[in-house]
Protein backbone atom coordinates (compact mmCIF):
# COMPACT_ATOMS: atom_id res chain seq x y z
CA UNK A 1 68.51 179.26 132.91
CA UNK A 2 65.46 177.55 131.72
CA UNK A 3 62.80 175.97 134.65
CA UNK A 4 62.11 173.12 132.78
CA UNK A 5 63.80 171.13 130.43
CA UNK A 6 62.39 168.33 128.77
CA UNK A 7 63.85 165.89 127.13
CA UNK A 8 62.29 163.86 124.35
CA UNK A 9 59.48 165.28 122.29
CA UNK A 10 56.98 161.95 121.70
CA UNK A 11 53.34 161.83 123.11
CA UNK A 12 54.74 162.11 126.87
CA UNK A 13 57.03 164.89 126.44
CA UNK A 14 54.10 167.01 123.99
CA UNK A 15 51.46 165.88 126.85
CA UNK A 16 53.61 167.08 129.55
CA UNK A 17 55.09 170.04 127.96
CA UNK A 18 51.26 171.19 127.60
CA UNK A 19 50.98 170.57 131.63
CA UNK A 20 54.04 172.60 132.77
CA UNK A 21 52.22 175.36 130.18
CA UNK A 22 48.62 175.47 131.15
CA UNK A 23 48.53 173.66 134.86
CA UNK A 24 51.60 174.80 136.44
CA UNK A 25 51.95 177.82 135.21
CA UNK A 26 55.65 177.57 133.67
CA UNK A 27 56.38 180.84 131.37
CA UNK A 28 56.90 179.35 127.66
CA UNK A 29 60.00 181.12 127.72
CA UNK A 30 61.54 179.10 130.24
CA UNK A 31 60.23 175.47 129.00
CA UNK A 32 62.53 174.10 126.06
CA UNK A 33 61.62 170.29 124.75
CA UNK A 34 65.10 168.68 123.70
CA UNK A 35 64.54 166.33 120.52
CA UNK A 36 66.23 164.83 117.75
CA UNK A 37 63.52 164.96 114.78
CA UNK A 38 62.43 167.62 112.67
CA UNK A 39 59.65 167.96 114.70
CA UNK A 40 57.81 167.20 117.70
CA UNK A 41 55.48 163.55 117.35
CA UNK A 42 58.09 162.54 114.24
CA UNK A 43 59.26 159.53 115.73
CA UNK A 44 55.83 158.68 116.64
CA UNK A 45 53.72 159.36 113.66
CA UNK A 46 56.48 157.77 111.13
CA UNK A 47 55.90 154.54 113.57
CA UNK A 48 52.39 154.32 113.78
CA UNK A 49 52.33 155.22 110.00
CA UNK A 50 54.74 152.76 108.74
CA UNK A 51 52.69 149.58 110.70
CA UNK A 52 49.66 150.44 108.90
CA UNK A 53 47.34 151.78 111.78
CA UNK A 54 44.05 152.82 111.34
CA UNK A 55 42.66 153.28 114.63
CA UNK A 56 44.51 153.34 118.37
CA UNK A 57 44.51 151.12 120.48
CA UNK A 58 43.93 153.87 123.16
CA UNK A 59 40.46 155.20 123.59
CA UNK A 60 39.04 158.77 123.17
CA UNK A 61 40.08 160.23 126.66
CA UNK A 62 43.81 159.22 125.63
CA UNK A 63 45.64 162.00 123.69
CA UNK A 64 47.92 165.19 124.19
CA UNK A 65 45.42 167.66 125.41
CA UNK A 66 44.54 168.90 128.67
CA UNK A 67 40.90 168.11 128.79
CA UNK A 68 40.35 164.60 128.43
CA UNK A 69 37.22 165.58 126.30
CA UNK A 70 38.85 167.33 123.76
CA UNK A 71 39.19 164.69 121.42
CA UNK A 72 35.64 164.76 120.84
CA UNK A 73 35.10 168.10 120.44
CA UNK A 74 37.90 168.88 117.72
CA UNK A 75 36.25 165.88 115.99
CA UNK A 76 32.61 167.49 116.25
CA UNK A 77 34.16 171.43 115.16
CA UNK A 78 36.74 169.58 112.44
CA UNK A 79 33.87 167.25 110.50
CA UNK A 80 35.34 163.89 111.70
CA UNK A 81 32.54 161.71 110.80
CA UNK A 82 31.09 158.97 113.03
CA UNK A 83 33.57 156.18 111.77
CA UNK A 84 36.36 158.39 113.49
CA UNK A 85 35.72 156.44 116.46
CA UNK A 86 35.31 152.68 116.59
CA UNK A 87 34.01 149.86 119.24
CA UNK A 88 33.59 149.96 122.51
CA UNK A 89 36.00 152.12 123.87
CA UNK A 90 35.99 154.62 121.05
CA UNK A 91 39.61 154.18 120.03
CA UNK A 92 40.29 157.10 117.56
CA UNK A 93 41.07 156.82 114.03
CA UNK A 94 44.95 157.66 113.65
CA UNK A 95 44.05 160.49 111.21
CA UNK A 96 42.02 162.17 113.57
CA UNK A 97 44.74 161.73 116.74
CA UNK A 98 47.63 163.57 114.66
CA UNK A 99 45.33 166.48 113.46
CA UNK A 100 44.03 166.56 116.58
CA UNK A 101 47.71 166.16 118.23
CA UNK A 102 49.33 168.69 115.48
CA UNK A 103 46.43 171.40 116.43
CA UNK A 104 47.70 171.05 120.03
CA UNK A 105 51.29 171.76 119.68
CA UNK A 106 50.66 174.40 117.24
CA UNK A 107 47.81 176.29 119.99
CA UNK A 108 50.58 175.79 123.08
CA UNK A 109 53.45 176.68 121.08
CA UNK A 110 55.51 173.75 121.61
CA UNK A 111 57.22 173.88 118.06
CA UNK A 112 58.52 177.39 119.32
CA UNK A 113 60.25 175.92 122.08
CA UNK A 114 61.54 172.41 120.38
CA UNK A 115 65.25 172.34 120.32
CA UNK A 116 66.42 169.78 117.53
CA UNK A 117 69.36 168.23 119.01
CA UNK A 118 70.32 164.92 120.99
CA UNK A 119 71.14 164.21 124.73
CA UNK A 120 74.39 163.14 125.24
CA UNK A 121 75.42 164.01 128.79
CA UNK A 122 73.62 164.91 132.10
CA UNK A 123 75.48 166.93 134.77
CA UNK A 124 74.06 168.29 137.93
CA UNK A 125 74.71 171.81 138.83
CA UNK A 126 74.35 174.11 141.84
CA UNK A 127 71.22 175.33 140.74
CA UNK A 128 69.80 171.76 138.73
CA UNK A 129 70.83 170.16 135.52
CA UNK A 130 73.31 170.50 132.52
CA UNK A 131 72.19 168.71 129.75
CA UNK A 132 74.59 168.36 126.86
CA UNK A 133 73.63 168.00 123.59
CA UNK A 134 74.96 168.16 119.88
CA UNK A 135 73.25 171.83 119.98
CA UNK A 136 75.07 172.92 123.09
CA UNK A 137 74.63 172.51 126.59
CA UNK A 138 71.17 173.60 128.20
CA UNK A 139 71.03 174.31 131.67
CA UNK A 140 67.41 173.66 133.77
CA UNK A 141 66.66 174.13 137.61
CA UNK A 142 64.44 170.58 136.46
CA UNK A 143 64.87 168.23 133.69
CA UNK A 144 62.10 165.41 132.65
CA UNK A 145 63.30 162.23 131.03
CA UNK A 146 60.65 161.36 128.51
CA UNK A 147 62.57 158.96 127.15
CA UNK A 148 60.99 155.86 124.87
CA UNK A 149 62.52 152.67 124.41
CA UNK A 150 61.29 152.91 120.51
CA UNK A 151 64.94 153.65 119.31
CA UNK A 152 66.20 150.10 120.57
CA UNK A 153 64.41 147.88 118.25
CA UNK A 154 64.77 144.08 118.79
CA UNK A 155 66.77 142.23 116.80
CA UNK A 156 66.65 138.28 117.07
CA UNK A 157 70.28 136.36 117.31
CA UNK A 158 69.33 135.23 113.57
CA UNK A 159 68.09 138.52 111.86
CA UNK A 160 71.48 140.13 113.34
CA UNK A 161 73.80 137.73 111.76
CA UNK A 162 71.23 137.92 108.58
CA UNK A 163 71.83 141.95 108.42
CA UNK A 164 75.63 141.37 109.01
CA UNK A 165 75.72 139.12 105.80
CA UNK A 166 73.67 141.68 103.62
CA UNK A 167 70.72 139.91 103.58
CA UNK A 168 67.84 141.62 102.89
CA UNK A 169 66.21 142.02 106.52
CA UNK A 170 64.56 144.95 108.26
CA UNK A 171 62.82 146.17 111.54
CA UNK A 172 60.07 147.63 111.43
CA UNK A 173 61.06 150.62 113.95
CA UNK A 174 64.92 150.84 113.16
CA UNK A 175 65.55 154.56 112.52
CA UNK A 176 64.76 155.37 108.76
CA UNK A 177 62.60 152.46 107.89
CA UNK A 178 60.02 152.63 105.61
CA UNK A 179 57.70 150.17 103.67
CA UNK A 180 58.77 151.10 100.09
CA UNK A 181 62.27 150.22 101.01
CA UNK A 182 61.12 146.46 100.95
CA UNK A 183 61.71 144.64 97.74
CA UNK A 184 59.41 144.96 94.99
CA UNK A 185 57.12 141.79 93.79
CA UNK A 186 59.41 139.73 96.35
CA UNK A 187 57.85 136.94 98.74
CA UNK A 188 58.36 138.49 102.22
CA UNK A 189 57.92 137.63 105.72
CA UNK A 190 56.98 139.56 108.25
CA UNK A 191 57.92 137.74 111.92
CA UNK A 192 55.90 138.67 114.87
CA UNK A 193 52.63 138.08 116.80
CA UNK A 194 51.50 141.25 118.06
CA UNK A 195 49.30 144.13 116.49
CA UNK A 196 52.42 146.07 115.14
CA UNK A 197 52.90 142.91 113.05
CA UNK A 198 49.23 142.27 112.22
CA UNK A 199 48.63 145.61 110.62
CA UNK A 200 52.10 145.71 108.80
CA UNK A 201 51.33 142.39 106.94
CA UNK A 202 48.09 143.35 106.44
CA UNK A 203 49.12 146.21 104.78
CA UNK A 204 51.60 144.85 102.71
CA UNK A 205 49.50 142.20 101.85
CA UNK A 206 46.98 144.33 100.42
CA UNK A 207 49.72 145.93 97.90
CA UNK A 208 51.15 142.30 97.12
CA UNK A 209 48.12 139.82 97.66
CA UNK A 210 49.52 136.38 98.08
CA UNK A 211 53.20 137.32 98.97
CA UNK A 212 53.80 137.70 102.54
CA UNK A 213 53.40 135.26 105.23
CA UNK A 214 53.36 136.23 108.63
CA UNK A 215 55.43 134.16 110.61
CA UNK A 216 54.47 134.48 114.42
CA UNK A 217 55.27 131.76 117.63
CA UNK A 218 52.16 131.56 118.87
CA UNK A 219 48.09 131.18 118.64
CA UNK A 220 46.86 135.32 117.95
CA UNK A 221 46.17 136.65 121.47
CA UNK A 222 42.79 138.81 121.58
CA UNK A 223 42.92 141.36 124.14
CA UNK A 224 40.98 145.02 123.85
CA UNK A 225 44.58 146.36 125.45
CA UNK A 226 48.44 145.50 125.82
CA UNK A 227 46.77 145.58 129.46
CA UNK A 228 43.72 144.96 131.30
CA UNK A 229 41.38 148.53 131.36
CA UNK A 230 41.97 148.03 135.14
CA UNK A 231 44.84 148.73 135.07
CA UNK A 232 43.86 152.48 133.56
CA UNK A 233 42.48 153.85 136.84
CA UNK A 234 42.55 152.97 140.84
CA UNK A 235 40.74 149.81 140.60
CA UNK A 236 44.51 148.07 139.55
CA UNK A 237 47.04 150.98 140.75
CA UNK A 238 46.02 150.82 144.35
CA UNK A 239 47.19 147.90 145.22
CA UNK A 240 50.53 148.03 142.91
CA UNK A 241 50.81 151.46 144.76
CA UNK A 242 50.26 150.09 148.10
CA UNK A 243 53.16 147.72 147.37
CA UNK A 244 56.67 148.67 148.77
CA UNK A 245 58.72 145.80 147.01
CA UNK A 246 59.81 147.01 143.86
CA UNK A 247 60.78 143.40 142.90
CA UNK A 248 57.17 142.45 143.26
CA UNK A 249 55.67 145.89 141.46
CA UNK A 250 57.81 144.47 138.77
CA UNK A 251 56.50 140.97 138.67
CA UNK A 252 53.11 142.72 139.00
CA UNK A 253 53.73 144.54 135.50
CA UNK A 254 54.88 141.85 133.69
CA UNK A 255 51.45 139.73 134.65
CA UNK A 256 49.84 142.45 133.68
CA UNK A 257 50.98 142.96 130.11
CA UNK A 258 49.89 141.13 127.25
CA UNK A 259 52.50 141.39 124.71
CA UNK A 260 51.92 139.89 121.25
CA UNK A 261 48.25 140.47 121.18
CA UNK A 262 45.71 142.41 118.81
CA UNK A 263 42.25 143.50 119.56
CA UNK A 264 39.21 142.52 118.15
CA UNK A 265 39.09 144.14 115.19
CA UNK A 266 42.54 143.87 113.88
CA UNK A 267 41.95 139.86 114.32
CA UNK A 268 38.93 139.93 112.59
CA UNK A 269 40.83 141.84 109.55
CA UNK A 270 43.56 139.34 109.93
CA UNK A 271 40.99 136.20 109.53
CA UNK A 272 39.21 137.68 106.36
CA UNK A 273 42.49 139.03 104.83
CA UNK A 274 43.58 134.60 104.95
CA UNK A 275 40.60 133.54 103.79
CA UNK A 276 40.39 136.08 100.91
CA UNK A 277 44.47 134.20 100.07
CA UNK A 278 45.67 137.68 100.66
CA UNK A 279 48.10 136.32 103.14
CA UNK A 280 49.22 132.96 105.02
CA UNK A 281 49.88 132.95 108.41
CA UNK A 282 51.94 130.64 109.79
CA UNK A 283 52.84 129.29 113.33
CA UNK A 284 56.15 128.75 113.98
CA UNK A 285 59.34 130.14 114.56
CA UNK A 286 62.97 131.03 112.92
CA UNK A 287 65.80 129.14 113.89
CA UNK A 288 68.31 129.70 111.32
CA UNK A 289 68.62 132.16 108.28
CA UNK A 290 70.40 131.65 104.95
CA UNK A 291 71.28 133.97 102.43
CA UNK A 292 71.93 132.58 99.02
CA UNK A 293 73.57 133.58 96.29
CA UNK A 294 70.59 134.51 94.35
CA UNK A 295 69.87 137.12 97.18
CA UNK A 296 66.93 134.71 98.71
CA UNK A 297 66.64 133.85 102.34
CA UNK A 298 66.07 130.40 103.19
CA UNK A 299 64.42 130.46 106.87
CA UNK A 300 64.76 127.45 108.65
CA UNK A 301 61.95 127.09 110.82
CA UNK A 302 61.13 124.97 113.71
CA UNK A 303 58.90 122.61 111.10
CA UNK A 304 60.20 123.49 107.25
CA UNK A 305 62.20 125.91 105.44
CA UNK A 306 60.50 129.29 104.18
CA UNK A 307 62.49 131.00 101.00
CA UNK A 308 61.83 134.43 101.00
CA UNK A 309 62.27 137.56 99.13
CA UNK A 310 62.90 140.02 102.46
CA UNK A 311 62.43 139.79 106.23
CA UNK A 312 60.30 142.36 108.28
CA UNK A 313 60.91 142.31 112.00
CA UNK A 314 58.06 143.48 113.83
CA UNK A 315 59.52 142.01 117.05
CA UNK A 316 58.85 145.03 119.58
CA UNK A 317 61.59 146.21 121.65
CA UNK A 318 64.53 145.83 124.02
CA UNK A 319 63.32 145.49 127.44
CA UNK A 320 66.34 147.04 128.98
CA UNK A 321 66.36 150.44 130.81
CA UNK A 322 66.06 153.34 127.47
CA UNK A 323 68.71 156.29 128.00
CA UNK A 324 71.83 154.90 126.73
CA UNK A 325 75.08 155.75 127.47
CA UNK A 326 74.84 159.56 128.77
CA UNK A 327 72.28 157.84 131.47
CA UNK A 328 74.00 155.34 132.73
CA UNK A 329 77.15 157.63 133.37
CA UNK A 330 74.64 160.21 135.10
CA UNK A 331 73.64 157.13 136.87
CA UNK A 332 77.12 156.17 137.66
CA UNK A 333 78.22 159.67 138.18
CA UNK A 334 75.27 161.17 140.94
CA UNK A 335 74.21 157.65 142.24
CA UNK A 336 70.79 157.60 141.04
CA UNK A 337 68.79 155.31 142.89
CA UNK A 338 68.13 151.92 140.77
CA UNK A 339 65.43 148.94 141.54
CA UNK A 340 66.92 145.44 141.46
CA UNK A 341 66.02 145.28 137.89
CA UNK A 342 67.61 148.86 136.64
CA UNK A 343 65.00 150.61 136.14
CA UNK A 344 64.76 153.92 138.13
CA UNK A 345 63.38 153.97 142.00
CA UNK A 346 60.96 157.56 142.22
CA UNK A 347 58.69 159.02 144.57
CA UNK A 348 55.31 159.74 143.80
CA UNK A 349 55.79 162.78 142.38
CA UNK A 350 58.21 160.74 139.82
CA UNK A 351 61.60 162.49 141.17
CA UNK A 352 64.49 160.42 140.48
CA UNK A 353 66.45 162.90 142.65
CA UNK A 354 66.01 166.50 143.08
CA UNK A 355 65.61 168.55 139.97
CA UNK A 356 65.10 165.17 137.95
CA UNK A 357 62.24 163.60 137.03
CA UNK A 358 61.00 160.86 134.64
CA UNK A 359 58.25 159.64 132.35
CA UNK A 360 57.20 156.80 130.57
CA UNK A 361 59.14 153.18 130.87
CA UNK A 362 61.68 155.13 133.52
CA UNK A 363 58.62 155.60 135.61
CA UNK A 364 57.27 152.64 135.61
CA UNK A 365 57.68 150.83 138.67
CA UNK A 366 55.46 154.01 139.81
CA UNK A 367 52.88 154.12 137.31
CA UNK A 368 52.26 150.50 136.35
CA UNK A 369 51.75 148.60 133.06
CA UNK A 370 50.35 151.45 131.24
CA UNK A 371 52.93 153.69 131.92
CA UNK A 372 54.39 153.64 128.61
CA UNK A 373 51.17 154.08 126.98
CA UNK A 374 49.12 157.34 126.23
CA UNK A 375 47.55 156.33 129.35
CA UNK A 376 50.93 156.59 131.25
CA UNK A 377 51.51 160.06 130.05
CA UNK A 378 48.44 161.43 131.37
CA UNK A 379 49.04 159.67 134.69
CA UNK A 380 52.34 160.97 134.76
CA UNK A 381 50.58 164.96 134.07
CA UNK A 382 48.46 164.21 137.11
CA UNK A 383 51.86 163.73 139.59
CA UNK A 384 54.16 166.57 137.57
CA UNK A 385 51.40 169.22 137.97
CA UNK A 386 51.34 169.00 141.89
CA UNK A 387 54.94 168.82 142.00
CA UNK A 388 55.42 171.75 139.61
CA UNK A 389 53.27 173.59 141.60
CA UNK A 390 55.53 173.27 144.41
C-alpha cells in the first residue's frame, strides 16, 4: 500500500509531489502520481503552447520547485539571458518555466513514479483509499485530488449546435487541439476577451496577417493578474480566512477575480498587432451560427453578420465542481461534505475527510482566488507539509 497517492500530474500535483518528497519525508517508493498523459506537465505545456504564450502571467517565485528562488538560479547556471524575465513582477518566459519545470521532475524522480492511467472510481478502505483506474486499482493510506477544471472546456449554446452540424469550430483547450488543425488561408475568428484569446489571435494572426478577427464582448480589461497581488499573501487571505460563511468566501472569490483580462504587455501587443492590419478586433458578441453549404460560417452577431472560414473558442472553462462522475459517486457514496455551491468544505490542512485531501479549484473556498493558480499550489504545499508531517 502506497502513503500517498496523487492524483493528477499538472503544476499542483508535480509541486506537491516534490513536497511529500523533500518536506515530509515520504519514501519515493510509496508516492505514485496517477495521470492520463504521456507525461507529467502534458496537459499543461500543450495548453500554454497552443495559446501562444511567451511569458507567465505568474512571477519568478511561482513554479514547481521547493525554493521559491530557484527559478533564478537555474536561469543564472542554464544561460537564460536577461529577457527571460519581463516587467515588474518578473513573470518568466514560458521556455525557461518548462526547462526549468522538466529539470525538476527529472532531479525528484517524479517520472519514475507517474502511473499513466485515469481515475474512475474512489472507494474508502479500512486503512484509506481505493482508487480505480483503467491501470488497476491503487490503494493509498492518503489520496490528493489535484484535479483541474482544464478538461471541461466551455462551449457556448451556439458553437455546440455549430460542432453538431460539422461546422468547422474548435476550443482552444478541448483534448487534442492544436493550431495547425485550423483551416489553411481561411478567415477565422477567434471569440473571447481574455489573455488565452489575446495571445492565440495574435499568434495566428502573425501566420495569416489580415485573417482573423477577434471577436470578444467587452472593452480589453488590463489587470497585472486574473487577481489582485493581494490576494497572493496575508494581506487578502486573512480576512477570507477569518470568514466562517462559505457562501460569503465564495462571493469573496468571485469579486476577486478578473476574468477576461490581459496584462500590460499582451495589450500593448494586441494594439500594435491592429494598427499594423494584422488583425481586427471587434466588440460584440455571437448570437446565432450558420453553416452553409460552401462550408462558411455566417455569425450573426449582436450588430452584423461575420462569414468566416473557422471558429476558435477561447472561452475558458466550466465553472462547475472538476472530478466528474467517479467524484460525485464518492461524494454520494461517503458523504463528503459540500458548500452550498458544490464545491468541497476542508479544514485547513485541506482534508476533505480523513485520508483525502484536495488541491487546486476543490480547495478553493480555503485558499482563495489564486488557488487554481501556480500561486495556489504553493499555498496548498505550505498546509500538506504540516499535515504530512503528522
Amino acid at each position: 500500500m502506497l502513503d500517498w497517492l496523487i492524483i493528477g500530474g499538472g503544476i499542483h500535483g508535480v509541486h506537491l509531489a516534490c513536497v511529500l518528497l523533500g518536506k515530509a519525508g515520504v519514501a519515493p517508493e510509496r508516492l505514485r502520481i496517477l495521470d492520463p498523459h504521456e507525461r507529467l506537465l502534458a496537459r499543461w505545456e500543450t495548453c500554454t503552447a497552443t495559446t501562444g504564450m511567451e511569458f507567465l502571467r505568474s512571477t519568478a517565485v511561482h513554479h514547481v520547485a521547493l525554493d521559491p528562488h530557484d527559478l533564478w538560479h537555474y536561469a543564472r547556471r542554464h544561460g537564460f539571458g536577461e529577457h527571460a524575465f519581463l516587467g515588474r513582477y518578473q513573470r518568466p518566459a514560458l521556455d525557461l518555466f518548462c526547462d526549468h519545470s522538466r529539470a525538476q521532475i527529472a532531479a525528484a524522480g517524479l517520472d519514475r513514479l507517474h502511473v499513466r492511467g485515469r481515475a474512475s472510481g474512489l472507494h474508502r478502505t479500512e486503512t484509506g483509499w481505493a482508487v480505480e483506474s483503467d491501470q488497476g486499482c491503487l490503494a493509498a493510506r492518503r489520496v490528493l485530488l489535484a484535479i483541474s477544471v482544464t478538461e471541461q472546456p466551455r462551449w457556448p449554446a451556439w458553437a455546440a449546435t455549430l460542432r453538431a452540424a460539422g461546422g468547422p469550430v474548435w476550443h482552444l483547450y478541448e483534448p487534442g487541439f492544436q493550431r495547425d488543425v485550423l483551416p489553411h488561408g481561411a478567415v477565422l475568428a477567434v471569440i473571447g476577451g481574455g489573455i488565452s484569446a489575446v495571445q492565440v489571435a495574435l499568434a495566428l494572426a502573425h501566420n495569416a496577417p489580415g485573417r482573423v478577427t477577434l471577436l470578444m464582448r467587452h472593452p480589453l480589461r488590463v489587470t497585472d493578474f486574473d487577481s489582485p497581488p493581494g490576494w497572493l499573501g496575508p494581506k487578502n487571505l486573512r480576512g477570507f480566512l477569518a470568514e466562517p460563511n462559505l457562501e460569503r468566501r465564495r462571493a469573496m472569490i468571485a469579486g476577486a477575480r478578473q476574468p477576461g483580462s490581459v496584462p500590460d504587455d499582451v495589450a500593448r501587443s494586441l494594439r500594435r498587432a491592429e494598427q499594423q492590419g494584422l488583425l481586427q478586433v471587434r466588440r460584440d458578441q455571437v448570437q446565432r451560427a450558420l453553416l452553409r453549404s460552401d462550408g462558411a460560417v455566417d455569425l450573426e452577431l449582436t450588430e452584423g453578420t461575420l462569414r468566416v472560414g473557422g471558429v476558435l473558442l477561447a472561452t475558458g472553462f466550466e465553472q462547475h465542481r472538476p472530478g466528474g462522475p467517479w467524484l460525485d459517486a464518492a461524494i454520494a457514496a461517503y458523504d463528503l461534505p459540500l458548500a452550498p455551491c458544490g464545491y468541497p468544505r476542508v479544514d485547513r490542512a485541506l482534508r476533505w475527510a480523513p485520508g483525502l485531501y484536495v488541491t487546486g479549484a476543490l480547495a478553493e473556498l480555503e485558499l482563495g482566488p489564486a488557488a487554481r493558480n501556480i500561486a495556489g499550489a504553493r499555498h496548498a504545499g505550505e498546509r500538506l507539509a504540516i499535515a504530512a508531517a503528522l
